[in-house]
Protein backbone atom coordinates (compact mmCIF):
# COMPACT_ATOMS: atom_id res chain seq x y z
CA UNK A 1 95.91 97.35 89.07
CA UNK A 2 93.99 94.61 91.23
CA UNK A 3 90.76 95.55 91.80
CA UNK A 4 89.80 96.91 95.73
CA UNK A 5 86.89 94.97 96.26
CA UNK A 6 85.09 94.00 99.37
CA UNK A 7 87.31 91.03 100.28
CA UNK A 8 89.87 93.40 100.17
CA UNK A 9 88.51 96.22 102.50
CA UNK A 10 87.69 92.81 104.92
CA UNK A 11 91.31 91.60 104.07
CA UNK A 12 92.86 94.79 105.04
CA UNK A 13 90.37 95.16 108.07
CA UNK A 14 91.71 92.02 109.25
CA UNK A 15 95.25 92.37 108.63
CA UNK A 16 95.70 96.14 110.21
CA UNK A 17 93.43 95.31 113.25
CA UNK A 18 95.91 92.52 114.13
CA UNK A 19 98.92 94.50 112.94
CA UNK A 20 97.74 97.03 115.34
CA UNK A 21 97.03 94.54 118.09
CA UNK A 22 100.08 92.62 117.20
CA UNK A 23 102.26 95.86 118.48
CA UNK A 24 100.10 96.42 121.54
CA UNK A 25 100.80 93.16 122.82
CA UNK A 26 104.32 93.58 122.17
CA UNK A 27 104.24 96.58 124.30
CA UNK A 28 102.89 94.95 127.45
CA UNK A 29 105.27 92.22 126.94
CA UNK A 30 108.16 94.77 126.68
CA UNK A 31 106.60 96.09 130.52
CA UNK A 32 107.14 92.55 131.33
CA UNK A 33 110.76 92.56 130.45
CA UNK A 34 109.86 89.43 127.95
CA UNK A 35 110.72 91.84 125.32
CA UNK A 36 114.43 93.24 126.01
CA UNK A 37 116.29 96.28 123.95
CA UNK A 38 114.31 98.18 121.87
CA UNK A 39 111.45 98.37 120.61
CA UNK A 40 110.06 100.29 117.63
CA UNK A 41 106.02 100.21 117.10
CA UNK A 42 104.14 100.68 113.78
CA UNK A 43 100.85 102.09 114.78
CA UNK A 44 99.09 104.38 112.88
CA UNK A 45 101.08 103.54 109.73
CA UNK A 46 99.28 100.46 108.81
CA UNK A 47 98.05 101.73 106.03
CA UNK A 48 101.24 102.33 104.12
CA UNK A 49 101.98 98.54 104.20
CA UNK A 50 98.37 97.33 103.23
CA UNK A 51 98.32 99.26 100.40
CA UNK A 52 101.92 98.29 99.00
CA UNK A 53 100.77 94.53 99.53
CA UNK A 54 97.76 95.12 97.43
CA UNK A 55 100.26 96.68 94.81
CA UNK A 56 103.29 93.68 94.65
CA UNK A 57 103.54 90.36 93.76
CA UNK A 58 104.59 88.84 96.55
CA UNK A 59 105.60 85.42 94.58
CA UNK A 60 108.93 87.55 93.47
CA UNK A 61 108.46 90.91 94.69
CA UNK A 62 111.06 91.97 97.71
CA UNK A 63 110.68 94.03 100.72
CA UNK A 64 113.38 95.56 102.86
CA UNK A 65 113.01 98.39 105.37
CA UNK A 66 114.42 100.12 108.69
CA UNK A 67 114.16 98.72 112.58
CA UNK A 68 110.25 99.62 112.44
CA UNK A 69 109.89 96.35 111.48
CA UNK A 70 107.99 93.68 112.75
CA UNK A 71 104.46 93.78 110.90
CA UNK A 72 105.85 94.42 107.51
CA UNK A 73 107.30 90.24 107.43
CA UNK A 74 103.82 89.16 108.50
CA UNK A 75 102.64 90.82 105.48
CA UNK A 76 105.07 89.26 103.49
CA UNK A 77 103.72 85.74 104.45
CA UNK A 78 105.94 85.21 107.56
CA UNK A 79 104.49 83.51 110.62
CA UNK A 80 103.76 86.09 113.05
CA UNK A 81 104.56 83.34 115.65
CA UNK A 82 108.01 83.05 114.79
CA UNK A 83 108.28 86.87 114.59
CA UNK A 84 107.15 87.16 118.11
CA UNK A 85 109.79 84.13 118.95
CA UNK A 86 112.14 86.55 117.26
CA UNK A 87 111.35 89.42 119.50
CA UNK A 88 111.46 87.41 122.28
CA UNK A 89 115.18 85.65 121.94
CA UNK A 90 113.51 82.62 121.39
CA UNK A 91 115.41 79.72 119.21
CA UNK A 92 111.98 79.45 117.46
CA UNK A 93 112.28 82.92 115.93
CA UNK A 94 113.00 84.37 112.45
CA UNK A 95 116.94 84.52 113.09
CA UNK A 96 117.11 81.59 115.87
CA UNK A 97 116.45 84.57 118.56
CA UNK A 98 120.07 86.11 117.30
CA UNK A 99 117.97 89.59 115.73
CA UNK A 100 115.13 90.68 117.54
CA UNK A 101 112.88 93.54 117.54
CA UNK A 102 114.75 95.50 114.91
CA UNK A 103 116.30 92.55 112.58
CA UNK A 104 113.64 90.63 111.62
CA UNK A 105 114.44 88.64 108.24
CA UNK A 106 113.12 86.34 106.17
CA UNK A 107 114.90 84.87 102.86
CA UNK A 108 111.83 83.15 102.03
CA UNK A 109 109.45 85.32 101.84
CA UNK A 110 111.52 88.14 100.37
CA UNK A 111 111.73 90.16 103.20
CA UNK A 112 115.85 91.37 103.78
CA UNK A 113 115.34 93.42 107.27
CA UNK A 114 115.02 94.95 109.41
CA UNK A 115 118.19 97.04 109.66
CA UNK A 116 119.07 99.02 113.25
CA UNK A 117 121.53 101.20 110.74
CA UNK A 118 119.83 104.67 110.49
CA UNK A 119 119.64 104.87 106.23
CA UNK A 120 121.51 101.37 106.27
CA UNK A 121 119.03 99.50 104.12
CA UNK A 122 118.84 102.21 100.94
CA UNK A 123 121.71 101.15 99.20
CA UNK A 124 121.23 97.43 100.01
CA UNK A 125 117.71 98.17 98.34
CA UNK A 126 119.30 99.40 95.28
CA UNK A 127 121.80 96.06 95.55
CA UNK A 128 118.54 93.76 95.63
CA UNK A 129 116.96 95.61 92.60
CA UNK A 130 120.42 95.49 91.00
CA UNK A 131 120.59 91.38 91.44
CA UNK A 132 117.51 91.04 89.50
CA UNK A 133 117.86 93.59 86.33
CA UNK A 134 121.19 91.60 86.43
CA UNK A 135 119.55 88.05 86.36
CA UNK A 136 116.78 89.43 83.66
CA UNK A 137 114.27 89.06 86.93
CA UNK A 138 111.25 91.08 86.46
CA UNK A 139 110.77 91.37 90.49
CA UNK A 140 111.12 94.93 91.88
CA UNK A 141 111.98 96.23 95.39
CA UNK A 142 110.35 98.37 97.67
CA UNK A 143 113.10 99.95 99.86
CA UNK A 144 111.36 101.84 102.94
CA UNK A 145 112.58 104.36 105.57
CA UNK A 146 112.07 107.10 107.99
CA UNK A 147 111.81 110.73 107.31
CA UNK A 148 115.28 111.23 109.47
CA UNK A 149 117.20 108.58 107.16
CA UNK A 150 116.65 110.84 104.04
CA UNK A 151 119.58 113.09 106.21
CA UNK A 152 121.79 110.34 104.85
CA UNK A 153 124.99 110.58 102.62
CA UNK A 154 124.09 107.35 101.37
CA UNK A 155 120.31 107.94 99.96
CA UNK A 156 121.94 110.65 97.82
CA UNK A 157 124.32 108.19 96.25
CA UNK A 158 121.54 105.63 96.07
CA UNK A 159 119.53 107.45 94.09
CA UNK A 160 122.07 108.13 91.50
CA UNK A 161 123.09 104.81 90.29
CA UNK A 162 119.59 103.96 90.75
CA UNK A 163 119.09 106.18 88.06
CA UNK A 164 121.93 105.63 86.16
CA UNK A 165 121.18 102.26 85.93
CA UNK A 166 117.13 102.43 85.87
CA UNK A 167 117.42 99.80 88.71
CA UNK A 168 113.81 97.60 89.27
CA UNK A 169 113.44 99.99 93.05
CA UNK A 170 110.67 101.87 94.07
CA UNK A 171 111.84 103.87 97.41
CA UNK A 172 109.51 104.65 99.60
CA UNK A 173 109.62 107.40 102.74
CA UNK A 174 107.22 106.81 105.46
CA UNK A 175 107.32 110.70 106.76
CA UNK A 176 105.88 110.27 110.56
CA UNK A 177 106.82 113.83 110.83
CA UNK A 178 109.58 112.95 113.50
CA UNK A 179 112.83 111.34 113.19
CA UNK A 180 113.21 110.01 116.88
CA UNK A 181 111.60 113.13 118.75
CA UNK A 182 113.32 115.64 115.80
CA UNK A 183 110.41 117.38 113.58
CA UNK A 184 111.38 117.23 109.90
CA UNK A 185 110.59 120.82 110.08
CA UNK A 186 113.86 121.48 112.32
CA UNK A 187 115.92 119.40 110.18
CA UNK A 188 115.27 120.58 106.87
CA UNK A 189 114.58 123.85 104.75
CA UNK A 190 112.24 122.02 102.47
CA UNK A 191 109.71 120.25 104.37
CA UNK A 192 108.43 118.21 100.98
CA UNK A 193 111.07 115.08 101.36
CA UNK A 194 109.73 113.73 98.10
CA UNK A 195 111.20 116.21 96.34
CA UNK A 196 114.91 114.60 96.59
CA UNK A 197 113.92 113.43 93.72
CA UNK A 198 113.65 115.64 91.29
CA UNK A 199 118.06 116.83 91.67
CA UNK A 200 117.81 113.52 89.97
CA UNK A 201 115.30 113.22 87.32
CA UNK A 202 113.72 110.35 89.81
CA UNK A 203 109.87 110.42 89.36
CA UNK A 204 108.45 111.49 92.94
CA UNK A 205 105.59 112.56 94.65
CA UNK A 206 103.65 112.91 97.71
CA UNK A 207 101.16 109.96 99.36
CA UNK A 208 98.43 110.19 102.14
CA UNK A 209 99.94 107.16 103.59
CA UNK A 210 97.02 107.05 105.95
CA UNK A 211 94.76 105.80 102.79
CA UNK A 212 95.55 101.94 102.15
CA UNK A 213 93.73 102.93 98.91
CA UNK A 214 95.80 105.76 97.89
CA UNK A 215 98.72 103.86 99.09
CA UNK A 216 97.96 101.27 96.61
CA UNK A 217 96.90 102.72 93.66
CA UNK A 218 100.46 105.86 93.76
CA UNK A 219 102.60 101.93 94.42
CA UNK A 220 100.74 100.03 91.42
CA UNK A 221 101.92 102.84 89.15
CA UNK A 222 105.41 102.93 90.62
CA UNK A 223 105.72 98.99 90.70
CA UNK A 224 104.85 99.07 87.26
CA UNK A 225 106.80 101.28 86.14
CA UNK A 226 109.96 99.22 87.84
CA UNK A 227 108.63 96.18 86.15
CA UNK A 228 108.29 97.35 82.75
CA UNK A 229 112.00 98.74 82.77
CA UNK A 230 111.12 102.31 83.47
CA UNK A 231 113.44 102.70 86.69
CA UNK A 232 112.85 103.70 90.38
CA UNK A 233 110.57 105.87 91.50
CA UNK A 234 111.27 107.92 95.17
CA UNK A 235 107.75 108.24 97.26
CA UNK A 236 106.64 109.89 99.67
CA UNK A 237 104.29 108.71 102.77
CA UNK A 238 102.94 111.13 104.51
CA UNK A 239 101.58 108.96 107.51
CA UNK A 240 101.56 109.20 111.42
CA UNK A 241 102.37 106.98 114.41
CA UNK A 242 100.38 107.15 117.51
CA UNK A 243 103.20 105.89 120.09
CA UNK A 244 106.54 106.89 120.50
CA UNK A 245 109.53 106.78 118.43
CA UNK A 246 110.61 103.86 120.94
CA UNK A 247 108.96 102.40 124.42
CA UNK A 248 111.68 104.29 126.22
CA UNK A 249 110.40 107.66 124.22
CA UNK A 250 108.89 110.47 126.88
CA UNK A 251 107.23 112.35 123.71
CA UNK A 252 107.65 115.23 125.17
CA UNK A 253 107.96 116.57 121.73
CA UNK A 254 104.43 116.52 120.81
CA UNK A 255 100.71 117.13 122.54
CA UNK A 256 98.51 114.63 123.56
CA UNK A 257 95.68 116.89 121.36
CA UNK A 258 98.15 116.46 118.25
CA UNK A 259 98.26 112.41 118.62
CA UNK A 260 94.15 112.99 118.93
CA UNK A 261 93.91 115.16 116.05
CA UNK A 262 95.99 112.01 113.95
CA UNK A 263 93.58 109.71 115.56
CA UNK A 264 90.68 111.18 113.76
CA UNK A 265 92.11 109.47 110.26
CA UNK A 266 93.34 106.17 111.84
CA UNK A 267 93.67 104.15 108.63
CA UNK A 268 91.88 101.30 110.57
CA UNK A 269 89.15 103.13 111.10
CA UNK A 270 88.70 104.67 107.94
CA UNK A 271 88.78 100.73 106.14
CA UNK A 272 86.03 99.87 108.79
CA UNK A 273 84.08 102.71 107.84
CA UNK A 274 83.79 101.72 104.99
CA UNK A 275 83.03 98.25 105.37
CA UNK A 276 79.81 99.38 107.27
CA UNK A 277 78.85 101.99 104.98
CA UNK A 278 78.72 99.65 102.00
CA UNK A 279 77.53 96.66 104.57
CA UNK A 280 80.69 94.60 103.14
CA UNK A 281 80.32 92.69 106.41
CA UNK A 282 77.29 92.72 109.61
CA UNK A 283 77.90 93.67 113.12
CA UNK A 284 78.57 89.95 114.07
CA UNK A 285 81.05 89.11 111.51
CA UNK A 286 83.08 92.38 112.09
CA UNK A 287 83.21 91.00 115.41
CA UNK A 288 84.09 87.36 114.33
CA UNK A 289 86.90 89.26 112.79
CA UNK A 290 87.92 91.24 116.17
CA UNK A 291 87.85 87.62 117.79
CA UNK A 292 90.01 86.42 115.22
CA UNK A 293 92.57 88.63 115.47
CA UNK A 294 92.58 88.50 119.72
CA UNK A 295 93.02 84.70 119.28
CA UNK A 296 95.77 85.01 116.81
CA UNK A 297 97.41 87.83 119.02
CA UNK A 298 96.97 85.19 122.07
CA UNK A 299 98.58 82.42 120.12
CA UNK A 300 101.31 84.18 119.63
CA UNK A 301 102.30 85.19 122.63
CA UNK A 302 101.68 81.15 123.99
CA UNK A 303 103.88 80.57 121.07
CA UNK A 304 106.62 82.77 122.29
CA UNK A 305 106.04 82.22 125.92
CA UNK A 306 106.69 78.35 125.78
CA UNK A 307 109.99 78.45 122.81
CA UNK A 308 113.10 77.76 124.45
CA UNK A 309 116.13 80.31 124.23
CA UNK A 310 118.79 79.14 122.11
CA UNK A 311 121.90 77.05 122.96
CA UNK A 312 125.33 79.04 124.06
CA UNK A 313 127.07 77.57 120.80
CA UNK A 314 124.46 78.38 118.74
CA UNK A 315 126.47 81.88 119.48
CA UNK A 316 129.77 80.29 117.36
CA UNK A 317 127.57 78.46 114.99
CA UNK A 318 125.41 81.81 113.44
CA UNK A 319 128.43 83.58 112.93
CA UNK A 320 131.37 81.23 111.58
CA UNK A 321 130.29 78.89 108.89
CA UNK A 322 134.03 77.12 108.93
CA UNK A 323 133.48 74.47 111.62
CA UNK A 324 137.22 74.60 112.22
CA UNK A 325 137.70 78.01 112.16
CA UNK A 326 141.33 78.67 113.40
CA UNK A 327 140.66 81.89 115.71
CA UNK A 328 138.26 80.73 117.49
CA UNK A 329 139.87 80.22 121.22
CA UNK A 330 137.06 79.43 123.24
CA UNK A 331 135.55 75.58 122.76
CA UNK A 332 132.55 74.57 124.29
C-alpha cells in the first residue's frame, strides 16, 4: 500500500474541505431554484471516498456508484466545473446538461454513474469487472451503494456470479444508517449488512468509513486482492451524513443531538487534527488551503452561472444516433 504521508493528510484536507464545500454551495443554489429535481448531498461521508482514492489506480481503475454522486467524479479527475454545469442543465456539463444531480458520468475518467435506480448500478458493477477479466485487464471496480439498496433482488444475484466467476469487483456499502428516512434497524433482522457476504463465501467485513485511513488501508487489501485474481470482496462502510437523505427531506427521523453526536468524528476534522498535531502544515497555510478551496467553490459556480442551456435538438441528437431515424415525427 502507498504510504499516508503528510502530503497526503494535506491532500485529503484539501480535497474533503472542498468536497464538503462543494455540496454546501450546491445547496444554496438548489434554494435558488438554479439547481432543479433532486438533490442528494455527501457530507459527512468524505472519508469513504478519500480513502478508496488513496487505495486505486486511477490510470485503469473504475468507479461506479448510486445518485449520491457528485464528489465521487471530482475525485476521479473530473472537472468539478463541468460537474456543477451538469447539475445545473448547463450544455457545458458532464452529459451536455441531459443527467444532472444524480447521473453524473464520465467515460474518461472511469467513472460509469451516477444511477437514480435504487440497487441499479450492482450488477452493472459486476458487468464492468466482467469486461476486464474478459480483456485480461488487470483494472478492478469499486461498485458503491446505500445501506437500503442491499434490500435488492439484484445484489443477491450479483454477488453470485461475482463469485462464480472471481470477477476483478470490490463492492462497497456506505451504511449511513438510513435508507431515505428508513433505519436499517427497521428493515432488517441483522443489522451487520456486511455479512451478505458470507451466504456466499465473499470475503467481507466491517469499515469505520469515517477514517480516510482505515478506509484506505481495508480497500488496498481488497483492491489487491481483485487485482491479483483473488475475486470480489463485499465491504462494509459504516459512515454518517450530516444533511438529509434529499433537500426536500424534513428528517424528522432523527435528533438534532444525534447529527451532533456524528459531528464529533467529522472525517474532516479528524484529517485536520492531525495535520496540526504533527505540524504537517502552520496556521497560515491551513488557511491558504481554506482560501483555496472558497475560490475553487466560487469558480464553479461563475462557471455554471454563465454556461448556456443546451439547444432543443440537442434533445433528438443524445438519444438517436441514426440521423435519419424513421420514427422520429417531429423535425426541427
Amino acid at each position: 500500500m502507498k504510504k499516508i504521508t503528510k502530503e497526503v493528510y494535506l491532500k485529503w484536507y484539501e480535497d474533503m474541505l472542498f468536497w464538503r464545500k462543494f455540496e454546501d454551495k450546491l445547496a444554496a443554489v438548489y434554494i435558488q431554484q438554479k439547481v432543479r429535481g433532486f438533490l442528494h448531498l455527501y457530507n459527512g461521508q468524505e472519508a469513504v471516498l478519500a480513502g478508496a482514492l488513496h487505495a486505486m489506480d486511477l490510470t485503469k481503475d473504475k468507479m461506479i456508484t448510486a445518485y449520491r454522486n457528485h464528489v465521487q467524479p471530482i475525485g476521479m479527475g473530473v472537472d468539478p466545473k463541468r460537474v456543477m454545469a451538469e447539475l445545473y442543465g448547463k450544455v457545458t456539463g458532464t452529459s451536455q446538461g441531459m443527467g444532472g444531480s444524480m447521473h453524473i458520468f464520465s467515460k474518461e475518467h472511469r467513472f460509469y454513474g451516477g444511477h437514480g435506480i435504487v440497487g441499479g448500478q450492482i450488477p452493472l458493477g459486476a458487468g464492468l469487472a466482467f469486461a476486464d477479466k474478459y480483456k485480461k485487464s488487470d483494472a478492478v471496480t469499486l461498485c458503491y451503494m446505500g445501506d437500503g439498496a442491499v434490500r435488492q433482488g439484484s445484489l443477491h444475484e450479483t454477488f453470485n456470479l461475482a463469485m462464480l466467476w472471481q470477477l476483478p469487483v470490490v463492492f462497497v456499502c456506505e451504511n449511513n444508517g438510513y435508507a431515505m428516512g428508513t433505519s436499517v434497524a427497521r428493515t432488517s433482522y441483522s443489522t451487520d449488512i456486511w455479512k451478505l457476504g458470507l451466504g456466499y463465501e465473499m470475503p467481507c467485513g466491517p469499515v469505520d468509513g469515517m477514517d480516510p485511513v482505515t478506509v484506505a488501508k481495508e480497500m488496498n487489501k481488497a483492491i489487491e486482492r481483485a487485482r491479483s485474481g483473488g475475486g470480489p470482496t463485499f465491504l462494509e462502510m459504516k459512515t454518517y451524513r450530516y444533511r438529509g437523505h434529499s433537500m426536500s427531506d424534513a428528517q424528522q427521523y432523527r435528533t438534532k443531538d444525534e447529527v451532533e453526536e456524528y459531528k464529533k468524528i467529522d472525517p474532516i476534522t479528524q484529517v485536520l487534527e492531525v495535520i496540526k498535531e504533527n505540524k504537517y502544515a502552520s496556521e497560515d497555510e491551513i488557511k491558504a488551503i481554506d482560501k483555496r478551496v472558497k475560490q475553487l467553490v466560487n469558480e464553479c459556480e461563475k462557471f455554471a452561472d454563465e454556461s448556456e442551456y443546451p439547444p432543443i435538438n440537442q434533445l433528438y441528437d443524445m438519444v438517436y444516433d441514426q440521423e435519419d431515424y424513421p420514427f422520429l415525427k417531429h423535425k426541427l
